[in-house]
C-alpha atoms as a PDB file:
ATOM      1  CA  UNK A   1      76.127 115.593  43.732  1.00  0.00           C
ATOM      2  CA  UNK A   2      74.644 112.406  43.841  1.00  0.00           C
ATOM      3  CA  UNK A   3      77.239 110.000  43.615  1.00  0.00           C
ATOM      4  CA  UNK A   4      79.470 112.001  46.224  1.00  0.00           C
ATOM      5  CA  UNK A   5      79.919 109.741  49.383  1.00  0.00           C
ATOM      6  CA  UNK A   6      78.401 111.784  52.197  1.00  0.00           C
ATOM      7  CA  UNK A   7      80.127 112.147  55.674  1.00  0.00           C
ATOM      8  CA  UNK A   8      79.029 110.037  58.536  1.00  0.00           C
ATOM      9  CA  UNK A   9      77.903 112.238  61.384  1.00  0.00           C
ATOM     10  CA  UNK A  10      79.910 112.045  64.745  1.00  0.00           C
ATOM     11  CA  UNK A  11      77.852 111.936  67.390  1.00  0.00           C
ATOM     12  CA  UNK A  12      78.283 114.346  70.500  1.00  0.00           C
ATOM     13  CA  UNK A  13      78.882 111.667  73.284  1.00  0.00           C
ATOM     14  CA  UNK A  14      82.085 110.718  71.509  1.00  0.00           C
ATOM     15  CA  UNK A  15      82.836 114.699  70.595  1.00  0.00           C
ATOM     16  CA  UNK A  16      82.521 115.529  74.557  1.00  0.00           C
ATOM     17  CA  UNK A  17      84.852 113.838  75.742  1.00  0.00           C
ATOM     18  CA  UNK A  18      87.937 114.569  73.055  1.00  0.00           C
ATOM     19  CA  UNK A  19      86.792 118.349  73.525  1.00  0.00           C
ATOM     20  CA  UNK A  20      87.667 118.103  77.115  1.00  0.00           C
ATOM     21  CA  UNK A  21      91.242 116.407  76.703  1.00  0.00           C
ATOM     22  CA  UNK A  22      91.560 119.185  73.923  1.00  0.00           C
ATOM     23  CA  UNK A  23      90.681 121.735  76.562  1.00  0.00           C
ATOM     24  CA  UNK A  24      93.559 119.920  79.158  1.00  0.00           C
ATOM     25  CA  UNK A  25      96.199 119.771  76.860  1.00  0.00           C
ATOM     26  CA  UNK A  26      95.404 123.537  75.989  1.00  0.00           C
ATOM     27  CA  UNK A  27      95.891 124.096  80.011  1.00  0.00           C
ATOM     28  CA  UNK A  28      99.224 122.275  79.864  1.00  0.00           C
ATOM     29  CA  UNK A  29     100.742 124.212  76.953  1.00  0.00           C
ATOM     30  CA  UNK A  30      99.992 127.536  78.844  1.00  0.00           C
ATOM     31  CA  UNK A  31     101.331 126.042  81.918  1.00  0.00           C
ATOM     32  CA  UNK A  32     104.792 125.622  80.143  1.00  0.00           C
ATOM     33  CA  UNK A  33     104.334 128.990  78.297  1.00  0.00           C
ATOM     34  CA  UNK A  34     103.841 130.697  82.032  1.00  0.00           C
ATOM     35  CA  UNK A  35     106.983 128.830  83.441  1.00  0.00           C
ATOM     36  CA  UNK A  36     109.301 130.517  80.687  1.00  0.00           C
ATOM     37  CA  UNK A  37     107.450 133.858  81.617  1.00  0.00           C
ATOM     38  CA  UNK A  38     108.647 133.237  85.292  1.00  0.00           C
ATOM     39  CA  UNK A  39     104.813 132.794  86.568  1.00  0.00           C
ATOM     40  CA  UNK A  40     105.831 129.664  88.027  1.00  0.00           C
ATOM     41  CA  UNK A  41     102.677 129.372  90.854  1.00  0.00           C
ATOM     42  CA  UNK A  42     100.272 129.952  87.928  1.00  0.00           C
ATOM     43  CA  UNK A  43     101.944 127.380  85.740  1.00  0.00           C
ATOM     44  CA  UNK A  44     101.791 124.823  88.085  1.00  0.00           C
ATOM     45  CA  UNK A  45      97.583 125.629  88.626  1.00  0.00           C
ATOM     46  CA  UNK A  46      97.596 125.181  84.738  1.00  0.00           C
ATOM     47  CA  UNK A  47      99.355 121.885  85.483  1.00  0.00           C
ATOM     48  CA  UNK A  48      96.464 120.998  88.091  1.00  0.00           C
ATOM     49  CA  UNK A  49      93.883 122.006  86.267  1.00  0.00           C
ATOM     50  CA  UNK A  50      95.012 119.629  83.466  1.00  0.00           C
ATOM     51  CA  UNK A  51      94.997 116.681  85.766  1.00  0.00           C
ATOM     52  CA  UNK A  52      92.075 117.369  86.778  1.00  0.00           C
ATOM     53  CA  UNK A  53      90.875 117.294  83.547  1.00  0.00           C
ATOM     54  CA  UNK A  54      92.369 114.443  82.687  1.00  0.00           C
ATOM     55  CA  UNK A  55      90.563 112.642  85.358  1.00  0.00           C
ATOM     56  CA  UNK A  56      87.281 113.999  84.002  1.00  0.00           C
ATOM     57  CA  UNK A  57      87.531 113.063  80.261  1.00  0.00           C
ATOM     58  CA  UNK A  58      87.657 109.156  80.633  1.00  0.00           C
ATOM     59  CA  UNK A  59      85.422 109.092  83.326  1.00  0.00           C
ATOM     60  CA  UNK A  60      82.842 110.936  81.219  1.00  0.00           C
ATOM     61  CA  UNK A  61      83.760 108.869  77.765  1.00  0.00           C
ATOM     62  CA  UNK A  62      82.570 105.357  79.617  1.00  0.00           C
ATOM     63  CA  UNK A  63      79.376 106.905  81.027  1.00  0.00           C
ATOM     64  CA  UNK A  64      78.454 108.490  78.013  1.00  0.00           C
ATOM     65  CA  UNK A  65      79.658 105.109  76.146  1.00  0.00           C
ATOM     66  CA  UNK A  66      81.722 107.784  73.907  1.00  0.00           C
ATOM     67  CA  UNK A  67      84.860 105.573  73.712  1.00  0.00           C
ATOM     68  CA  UNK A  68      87.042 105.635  70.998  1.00  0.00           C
ATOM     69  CA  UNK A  69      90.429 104.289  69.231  1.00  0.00           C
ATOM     70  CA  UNK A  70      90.968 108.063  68.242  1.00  0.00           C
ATOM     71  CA  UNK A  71      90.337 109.358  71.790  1.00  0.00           C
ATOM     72  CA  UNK A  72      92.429 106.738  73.256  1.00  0.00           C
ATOM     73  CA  UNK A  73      95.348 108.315  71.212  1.00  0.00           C
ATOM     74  CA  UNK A  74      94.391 111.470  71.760  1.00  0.00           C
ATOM     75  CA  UNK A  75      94.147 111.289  75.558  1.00  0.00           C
ATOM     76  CA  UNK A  76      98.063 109.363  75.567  1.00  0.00           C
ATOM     77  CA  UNK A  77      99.336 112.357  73.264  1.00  0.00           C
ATOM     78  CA  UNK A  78      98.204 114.970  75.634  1.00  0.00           C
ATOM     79  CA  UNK A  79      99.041 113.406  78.823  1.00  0.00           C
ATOM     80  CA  UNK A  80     102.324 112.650  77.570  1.00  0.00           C
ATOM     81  CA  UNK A  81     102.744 116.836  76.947  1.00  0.00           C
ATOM     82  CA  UNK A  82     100.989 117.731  80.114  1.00  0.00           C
ATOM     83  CA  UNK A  83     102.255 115.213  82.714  1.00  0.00           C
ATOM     84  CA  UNK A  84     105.853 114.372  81.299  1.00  0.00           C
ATOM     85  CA  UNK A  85     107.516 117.474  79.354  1.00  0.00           C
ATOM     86  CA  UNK A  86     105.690 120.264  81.209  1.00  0.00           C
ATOM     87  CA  UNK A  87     106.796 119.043  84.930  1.00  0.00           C
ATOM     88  CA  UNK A  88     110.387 118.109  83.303  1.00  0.00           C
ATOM     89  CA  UNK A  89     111.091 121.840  81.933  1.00  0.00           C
ATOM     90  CA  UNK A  90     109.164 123.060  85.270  1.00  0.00           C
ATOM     91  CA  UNK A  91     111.536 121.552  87.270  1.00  0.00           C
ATOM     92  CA  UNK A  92     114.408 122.457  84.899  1.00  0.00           C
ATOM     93  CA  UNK A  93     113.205 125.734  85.051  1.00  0.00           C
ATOM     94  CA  UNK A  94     112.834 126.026  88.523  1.00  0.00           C
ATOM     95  CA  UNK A  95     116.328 124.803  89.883  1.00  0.00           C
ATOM     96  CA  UNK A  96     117.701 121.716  87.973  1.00  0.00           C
ATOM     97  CA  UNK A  97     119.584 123.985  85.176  1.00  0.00           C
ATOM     98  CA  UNK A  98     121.715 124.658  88.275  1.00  0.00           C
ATOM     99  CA  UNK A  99     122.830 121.302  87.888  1.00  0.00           C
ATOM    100  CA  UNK A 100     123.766 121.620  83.918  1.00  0.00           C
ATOM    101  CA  UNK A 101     123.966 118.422  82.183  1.00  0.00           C
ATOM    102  CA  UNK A 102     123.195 116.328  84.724  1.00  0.00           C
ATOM    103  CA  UNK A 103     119.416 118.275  85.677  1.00  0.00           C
ATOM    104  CA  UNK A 104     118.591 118.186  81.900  1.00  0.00           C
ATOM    105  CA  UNK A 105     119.398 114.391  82.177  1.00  0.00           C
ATOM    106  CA  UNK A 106     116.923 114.322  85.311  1.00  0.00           C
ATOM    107  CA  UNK A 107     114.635 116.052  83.353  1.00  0.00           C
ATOM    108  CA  UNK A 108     114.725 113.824  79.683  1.00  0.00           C
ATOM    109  CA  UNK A 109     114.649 111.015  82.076  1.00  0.00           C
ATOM    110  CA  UNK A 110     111.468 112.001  83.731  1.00  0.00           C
ATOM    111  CA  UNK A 111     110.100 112.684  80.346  1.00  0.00           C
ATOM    112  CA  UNK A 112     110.784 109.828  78.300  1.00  0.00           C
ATOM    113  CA  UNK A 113     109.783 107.203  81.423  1.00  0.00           C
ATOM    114  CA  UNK A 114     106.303 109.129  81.501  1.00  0.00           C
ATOM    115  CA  UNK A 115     105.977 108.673  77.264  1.00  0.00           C
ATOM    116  CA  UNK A 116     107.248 104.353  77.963  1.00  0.00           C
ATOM    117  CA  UNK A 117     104.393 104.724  80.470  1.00  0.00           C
ATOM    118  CA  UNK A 118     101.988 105.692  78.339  1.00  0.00           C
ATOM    119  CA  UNK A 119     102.462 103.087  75.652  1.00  0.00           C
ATOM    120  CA  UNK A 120     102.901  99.953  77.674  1.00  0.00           C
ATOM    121  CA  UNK A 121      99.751 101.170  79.335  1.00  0.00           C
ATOM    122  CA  UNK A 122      98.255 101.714  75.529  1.00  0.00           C
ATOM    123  CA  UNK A 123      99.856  98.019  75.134  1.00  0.00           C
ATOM    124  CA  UNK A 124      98.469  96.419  77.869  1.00  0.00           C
ATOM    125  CA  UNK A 125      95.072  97.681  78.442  1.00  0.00           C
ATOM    126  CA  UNK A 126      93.728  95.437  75.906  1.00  0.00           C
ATOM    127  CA  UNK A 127      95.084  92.059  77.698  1.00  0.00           C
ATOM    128  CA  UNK A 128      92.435  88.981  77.246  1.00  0.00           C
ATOM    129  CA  UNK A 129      94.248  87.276  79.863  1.00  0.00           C
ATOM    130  CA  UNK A 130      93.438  90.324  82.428  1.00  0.00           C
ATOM    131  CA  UNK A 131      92.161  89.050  85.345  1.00  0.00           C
ATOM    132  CA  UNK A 132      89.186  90.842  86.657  1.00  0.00           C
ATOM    133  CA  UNK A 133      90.134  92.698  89.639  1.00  0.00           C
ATOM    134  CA  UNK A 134      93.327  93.800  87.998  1.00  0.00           C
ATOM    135  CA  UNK A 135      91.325  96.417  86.442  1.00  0.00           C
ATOM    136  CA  UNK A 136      91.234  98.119  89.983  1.00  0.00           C
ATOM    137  CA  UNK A 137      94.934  98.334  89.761  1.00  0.00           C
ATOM    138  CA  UNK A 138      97.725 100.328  87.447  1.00  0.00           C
ATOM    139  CA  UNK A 139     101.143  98.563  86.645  1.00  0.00           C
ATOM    140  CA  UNK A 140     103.676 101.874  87.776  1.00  0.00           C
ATOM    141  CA  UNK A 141     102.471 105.379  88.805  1.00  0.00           C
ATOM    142  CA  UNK A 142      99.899 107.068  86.273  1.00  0.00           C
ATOM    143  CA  UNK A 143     101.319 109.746  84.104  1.00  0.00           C
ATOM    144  CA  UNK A 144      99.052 112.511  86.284  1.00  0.00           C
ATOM    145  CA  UNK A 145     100.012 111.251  89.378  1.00  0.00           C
ATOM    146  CA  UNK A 146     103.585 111.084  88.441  1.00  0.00           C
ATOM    147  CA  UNK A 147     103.321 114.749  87.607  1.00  0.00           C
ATOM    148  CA  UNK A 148     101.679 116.194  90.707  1.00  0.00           C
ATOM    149  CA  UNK A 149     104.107 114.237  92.324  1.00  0.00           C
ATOM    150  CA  UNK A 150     107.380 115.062  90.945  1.00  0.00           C
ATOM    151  CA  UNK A 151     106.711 118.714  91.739  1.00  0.00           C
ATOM    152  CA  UNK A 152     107.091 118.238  95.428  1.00  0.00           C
ATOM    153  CA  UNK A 153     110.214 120.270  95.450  1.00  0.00           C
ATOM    154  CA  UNK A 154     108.382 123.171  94.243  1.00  0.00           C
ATOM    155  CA  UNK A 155     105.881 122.907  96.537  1.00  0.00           C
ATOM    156  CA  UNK A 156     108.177 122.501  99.234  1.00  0.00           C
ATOM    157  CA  UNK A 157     110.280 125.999  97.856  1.00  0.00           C
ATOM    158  CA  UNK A 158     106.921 127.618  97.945  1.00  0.00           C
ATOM    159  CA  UNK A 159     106.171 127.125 100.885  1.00  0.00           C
ATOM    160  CA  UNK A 160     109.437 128.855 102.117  1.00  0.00           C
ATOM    161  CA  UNK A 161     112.015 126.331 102.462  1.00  0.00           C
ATOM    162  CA  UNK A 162     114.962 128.055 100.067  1.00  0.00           C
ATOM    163  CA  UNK A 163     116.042 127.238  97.177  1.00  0.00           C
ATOM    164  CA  UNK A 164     119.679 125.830  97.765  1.00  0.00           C
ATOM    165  CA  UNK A 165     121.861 122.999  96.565  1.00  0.00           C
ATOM    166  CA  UNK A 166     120.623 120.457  99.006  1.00  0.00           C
ATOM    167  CA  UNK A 167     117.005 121.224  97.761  1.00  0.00           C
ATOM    168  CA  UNK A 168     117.978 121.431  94.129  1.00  0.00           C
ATOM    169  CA  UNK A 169     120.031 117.340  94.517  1.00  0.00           C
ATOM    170  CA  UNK A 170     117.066 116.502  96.563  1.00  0.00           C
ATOM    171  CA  UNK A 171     114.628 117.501  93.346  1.00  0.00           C
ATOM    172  CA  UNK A 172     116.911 115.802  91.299  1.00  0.00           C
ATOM    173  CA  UNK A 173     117.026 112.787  92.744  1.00  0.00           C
ATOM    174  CA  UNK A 174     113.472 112.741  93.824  1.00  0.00           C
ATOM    175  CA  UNK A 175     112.706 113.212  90.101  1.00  0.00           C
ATOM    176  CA  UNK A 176     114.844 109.792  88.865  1.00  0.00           C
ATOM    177  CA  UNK A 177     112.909 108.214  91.447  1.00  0.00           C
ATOM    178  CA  UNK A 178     109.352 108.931  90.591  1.00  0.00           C
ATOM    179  CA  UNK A 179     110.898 108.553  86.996  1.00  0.00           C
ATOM    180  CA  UNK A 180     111.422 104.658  87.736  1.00  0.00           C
ATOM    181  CA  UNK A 181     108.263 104.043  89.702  1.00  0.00           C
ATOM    182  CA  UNK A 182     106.352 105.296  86.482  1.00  0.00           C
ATOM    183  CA  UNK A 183     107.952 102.653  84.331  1.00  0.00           C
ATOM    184  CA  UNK A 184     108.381  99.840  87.224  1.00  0.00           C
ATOM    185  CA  UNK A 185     105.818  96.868  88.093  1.00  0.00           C
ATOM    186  CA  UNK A 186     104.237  98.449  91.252  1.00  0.00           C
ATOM    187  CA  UNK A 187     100.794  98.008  91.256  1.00  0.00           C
ATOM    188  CA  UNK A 188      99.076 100.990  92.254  1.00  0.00           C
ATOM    189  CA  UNK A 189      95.552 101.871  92.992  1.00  0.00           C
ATOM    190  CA  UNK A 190      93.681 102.992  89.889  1.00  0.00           C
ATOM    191  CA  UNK A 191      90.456 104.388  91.834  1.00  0.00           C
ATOM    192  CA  UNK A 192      88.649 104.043  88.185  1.00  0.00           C
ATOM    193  CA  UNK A 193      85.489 101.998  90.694  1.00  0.00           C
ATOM    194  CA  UNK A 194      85.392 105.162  92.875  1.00  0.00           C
ATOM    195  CA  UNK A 195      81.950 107.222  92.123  1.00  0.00           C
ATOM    196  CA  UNK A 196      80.471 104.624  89.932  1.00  0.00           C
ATOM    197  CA  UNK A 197      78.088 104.444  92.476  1.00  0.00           C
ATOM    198  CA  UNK A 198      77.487 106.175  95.343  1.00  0.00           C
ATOM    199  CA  UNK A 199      74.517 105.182  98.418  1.00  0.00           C
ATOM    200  CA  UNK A 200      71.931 107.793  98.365  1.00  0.00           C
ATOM    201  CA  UNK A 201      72.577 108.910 101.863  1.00  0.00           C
ATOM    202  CA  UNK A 202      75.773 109.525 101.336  1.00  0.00           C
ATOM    203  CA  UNK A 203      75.452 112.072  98.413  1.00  0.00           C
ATOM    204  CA  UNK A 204      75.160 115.334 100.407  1.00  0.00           C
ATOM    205  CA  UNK A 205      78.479 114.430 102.775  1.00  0.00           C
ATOM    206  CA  UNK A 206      80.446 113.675  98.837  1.00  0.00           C
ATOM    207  CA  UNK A 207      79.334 117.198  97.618  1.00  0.00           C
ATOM    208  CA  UNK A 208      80.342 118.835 101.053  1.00  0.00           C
ATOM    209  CA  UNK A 209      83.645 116.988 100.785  1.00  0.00           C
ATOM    210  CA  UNK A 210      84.722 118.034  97.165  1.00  0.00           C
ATOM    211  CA  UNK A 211      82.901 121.255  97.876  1.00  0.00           C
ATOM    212  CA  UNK A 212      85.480 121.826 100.748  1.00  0.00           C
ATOM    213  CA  UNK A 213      88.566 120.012  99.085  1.00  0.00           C
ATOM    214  CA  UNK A 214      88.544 122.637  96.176  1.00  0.00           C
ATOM    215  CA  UNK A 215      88.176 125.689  98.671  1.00  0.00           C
ATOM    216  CA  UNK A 216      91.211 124.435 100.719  1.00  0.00           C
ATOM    217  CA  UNK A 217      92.641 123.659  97.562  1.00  0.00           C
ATOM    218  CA  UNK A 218      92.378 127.260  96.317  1.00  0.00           C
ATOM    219  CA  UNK A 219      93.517 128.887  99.438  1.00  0.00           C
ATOM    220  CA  UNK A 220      96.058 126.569 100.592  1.00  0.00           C
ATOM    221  CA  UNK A 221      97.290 125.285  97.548  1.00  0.00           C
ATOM    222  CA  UNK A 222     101.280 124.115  98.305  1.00  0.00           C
ATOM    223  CA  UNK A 223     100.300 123.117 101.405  1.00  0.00           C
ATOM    224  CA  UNK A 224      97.572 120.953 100.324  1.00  0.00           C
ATOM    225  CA  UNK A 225      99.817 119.444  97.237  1.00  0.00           C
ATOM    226  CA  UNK A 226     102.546 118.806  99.537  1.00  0.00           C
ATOM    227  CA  UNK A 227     100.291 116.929 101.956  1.00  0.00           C
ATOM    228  CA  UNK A 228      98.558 115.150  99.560  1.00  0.00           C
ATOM    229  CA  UNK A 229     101.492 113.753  97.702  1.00  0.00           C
ATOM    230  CA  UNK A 230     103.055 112.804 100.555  1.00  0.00           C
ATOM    231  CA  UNK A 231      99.783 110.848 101.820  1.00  0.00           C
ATOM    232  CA  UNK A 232     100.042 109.454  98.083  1.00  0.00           C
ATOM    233  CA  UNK A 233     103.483 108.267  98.749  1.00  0.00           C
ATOM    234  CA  UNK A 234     102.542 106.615 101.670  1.00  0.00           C
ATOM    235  CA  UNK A 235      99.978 104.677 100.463  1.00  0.00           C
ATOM    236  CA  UNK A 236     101.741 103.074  97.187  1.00  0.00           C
ATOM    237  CA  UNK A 237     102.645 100.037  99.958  1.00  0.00           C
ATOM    238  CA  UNK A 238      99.034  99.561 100.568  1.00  0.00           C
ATOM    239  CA  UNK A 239      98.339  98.531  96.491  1.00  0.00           C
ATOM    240  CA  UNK A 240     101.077  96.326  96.163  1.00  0.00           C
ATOM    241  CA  UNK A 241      99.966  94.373  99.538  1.00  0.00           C
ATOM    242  CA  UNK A 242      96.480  94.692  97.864  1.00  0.00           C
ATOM    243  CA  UNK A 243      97.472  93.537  95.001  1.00  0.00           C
ATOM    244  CA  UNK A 244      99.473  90.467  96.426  1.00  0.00           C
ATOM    245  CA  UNK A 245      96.698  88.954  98.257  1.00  0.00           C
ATOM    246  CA  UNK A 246      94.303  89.348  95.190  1.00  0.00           C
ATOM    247  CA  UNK A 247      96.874  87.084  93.385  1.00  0.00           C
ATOM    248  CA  UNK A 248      97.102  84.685  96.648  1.00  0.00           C
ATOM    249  CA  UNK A 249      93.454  83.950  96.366  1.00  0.00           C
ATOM    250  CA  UNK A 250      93.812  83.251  93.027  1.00  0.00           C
ATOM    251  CA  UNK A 251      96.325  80.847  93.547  1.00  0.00           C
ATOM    252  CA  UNK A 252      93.426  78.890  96.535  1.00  0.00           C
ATOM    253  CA  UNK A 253      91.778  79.353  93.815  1.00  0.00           C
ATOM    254  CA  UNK A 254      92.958  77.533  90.913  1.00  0.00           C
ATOM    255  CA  UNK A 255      95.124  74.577  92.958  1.00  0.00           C
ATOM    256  CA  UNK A 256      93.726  71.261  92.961  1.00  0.00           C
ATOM    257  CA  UNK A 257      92.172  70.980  95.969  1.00  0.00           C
ATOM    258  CA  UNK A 258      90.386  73.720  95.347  1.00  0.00           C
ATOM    259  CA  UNK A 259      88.817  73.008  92.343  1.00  0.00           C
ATOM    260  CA  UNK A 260      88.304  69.228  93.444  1.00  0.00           C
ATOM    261  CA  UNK A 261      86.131  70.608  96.185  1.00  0.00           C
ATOM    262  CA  UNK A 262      84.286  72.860  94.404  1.00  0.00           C
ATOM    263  CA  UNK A 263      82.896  69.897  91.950  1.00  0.00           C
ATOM    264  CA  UNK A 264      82.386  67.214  94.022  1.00  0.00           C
ATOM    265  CA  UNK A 265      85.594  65.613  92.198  1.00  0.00           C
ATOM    266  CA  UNK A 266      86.813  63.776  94.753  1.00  0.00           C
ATOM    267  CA  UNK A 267      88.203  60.326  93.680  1.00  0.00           C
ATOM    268  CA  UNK A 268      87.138  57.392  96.020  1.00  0.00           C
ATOM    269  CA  UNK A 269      89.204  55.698  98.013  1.00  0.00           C
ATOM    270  CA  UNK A 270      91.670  53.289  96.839  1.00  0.00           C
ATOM    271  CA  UNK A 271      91.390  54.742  92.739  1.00  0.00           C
ATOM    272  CA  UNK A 272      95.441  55.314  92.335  1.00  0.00           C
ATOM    273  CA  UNK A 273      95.007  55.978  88.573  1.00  0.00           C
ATOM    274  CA  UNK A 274      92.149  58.671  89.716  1.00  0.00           C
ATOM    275  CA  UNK A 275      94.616  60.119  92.002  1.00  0.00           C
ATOM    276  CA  UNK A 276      98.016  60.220  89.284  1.00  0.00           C
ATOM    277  CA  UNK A 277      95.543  61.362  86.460  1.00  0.00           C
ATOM    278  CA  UNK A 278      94.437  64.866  88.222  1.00  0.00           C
ATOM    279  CA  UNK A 279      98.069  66.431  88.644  1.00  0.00           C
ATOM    280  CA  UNK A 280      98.805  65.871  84.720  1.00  0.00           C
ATOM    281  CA  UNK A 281      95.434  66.805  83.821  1.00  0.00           C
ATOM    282  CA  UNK A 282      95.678  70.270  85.967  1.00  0.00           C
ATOM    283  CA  UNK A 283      99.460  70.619  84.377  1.00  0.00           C
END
């Protein structure tokens, strides 16, 4: 008919990417639907595979230049079911129902922090008053991050350490605590200008390295999520001292001196009303 409106076509660079966070949040539902079957250790894979995902999808969307409002939303809704109720009934799951009311609270707490996450970082990624270099930075651990991380109990019980009450308390505190990082003002590395580019001589060493990360990740896989989210840990100190001394040199920056020197706007001698005018000006 000639006078029906015709659909606009979507094109594939935009499709790509929303197919791939379709394909993590498909890894996270089975994850939870192999923790209620008992499959715990293949849960958690599901869980890793999903982050890894996740990790692929928006890296892809801004080479690509396949960004979108609807796979913005899209991305938040599945991270929100992969990386904050799948680790929270894990972990329930797992030991924290020993605890009754009080591991379920654990659990909702983890949860909900990881879906407050998710929107103020909705909120604030659109920020005109943004510096910069504060794009190199996250305000509060990432909802994957926060998810690999949580699980280090697990980890820790699959490795062979038992299962007992000082393990379960120790999950259950652990899990309040990487609850409140999520939603607290620590900056933390984002890594988002990692791999943009990467010198040509240094290409075959990067392929050997991720070649070789997978394979230990496959064969060693506690031991290499325990290690690595305890290196994580470790590090959070080094963004916030990162992050500090970006602000510091934007405070040389902008004072008065500063910017005097950098135009050549130095009154001359003598000029009081020169001299009383810049602090008001600058204020």
């Amino acid at each position: 008919m000639e006078g029906r409106r015709r659909l606009k076509a979507i094109p594939l660079r935009i499709l790509l990417p929303n197919l791939i966070t379709l394909l993590a949040l498909c890894a996270g539902l089975t994850g939870i639907r192999l923790a209620f079957e008992g499959k715990l250790e293949l849960a958690l894979y599901a869980i890793v595979f999903a982050a890894l995902l996740d990790g692929i999808d928006g890296r892809l969307a801004r080479m690509l230049k396949g960004q979108s409002k609807f796979g913005a939303e899209l991305d938040s809704l599945a991270d929100f079911m992969n990386f904050g109720c799948a680790p929270a009934l894990f972990l329930y799951l797992w030991g924290l129902h020993n605890l009754g009311n009080v591991g379920w609270i654990a659990a909702l707490a983890f949860a909900t922090c990881t879906a407050l996450r998710l929107a103020r970082f909705n909120v604030m990624i659109d920020d005109p008053n943004k510096p910069a270099w504060a794009g190199n930075f996250f305000t509060g651990i990432p909802a994957p991050a926060g998810a690999i991380t949580v699980m280090l109990p697990i980890y820790i019980n699959l490795l062979g350490v038992p299962r007992n009450a000082a393990l379960v308390w120790f999950a259950c505190l652990f899990t309040l605590v990487i609850a409140l990082l999520m939603v607290s003002r620590l900056p933390v590395f984002s890594g988002k200008q990692l791999g943009k580019r990467v010198p040509r001589e240094m290409v075959l060493p990067m392929l050997v390295i991720v070649v070789v990360f997978f394979a230990l990740l496959i064969s060693y896989p506690w031991e290499i999520l325990t290690m690595g989210t305890l290196a994580y840990l470790a590090a959070l100190p080094l963004g916030y001292f990162s992050y500090r001394d970006y602000q510091r040199k934007d405070a040389e920056a902008a004072s008065p001196a500063a910017m005097g020197a950098a135009h050549g706007d130095q009154p001359p001698p003598g000029d009081a009303s020169r001299t009383d005018e810049r602090p008001t000006r600058l204020n």
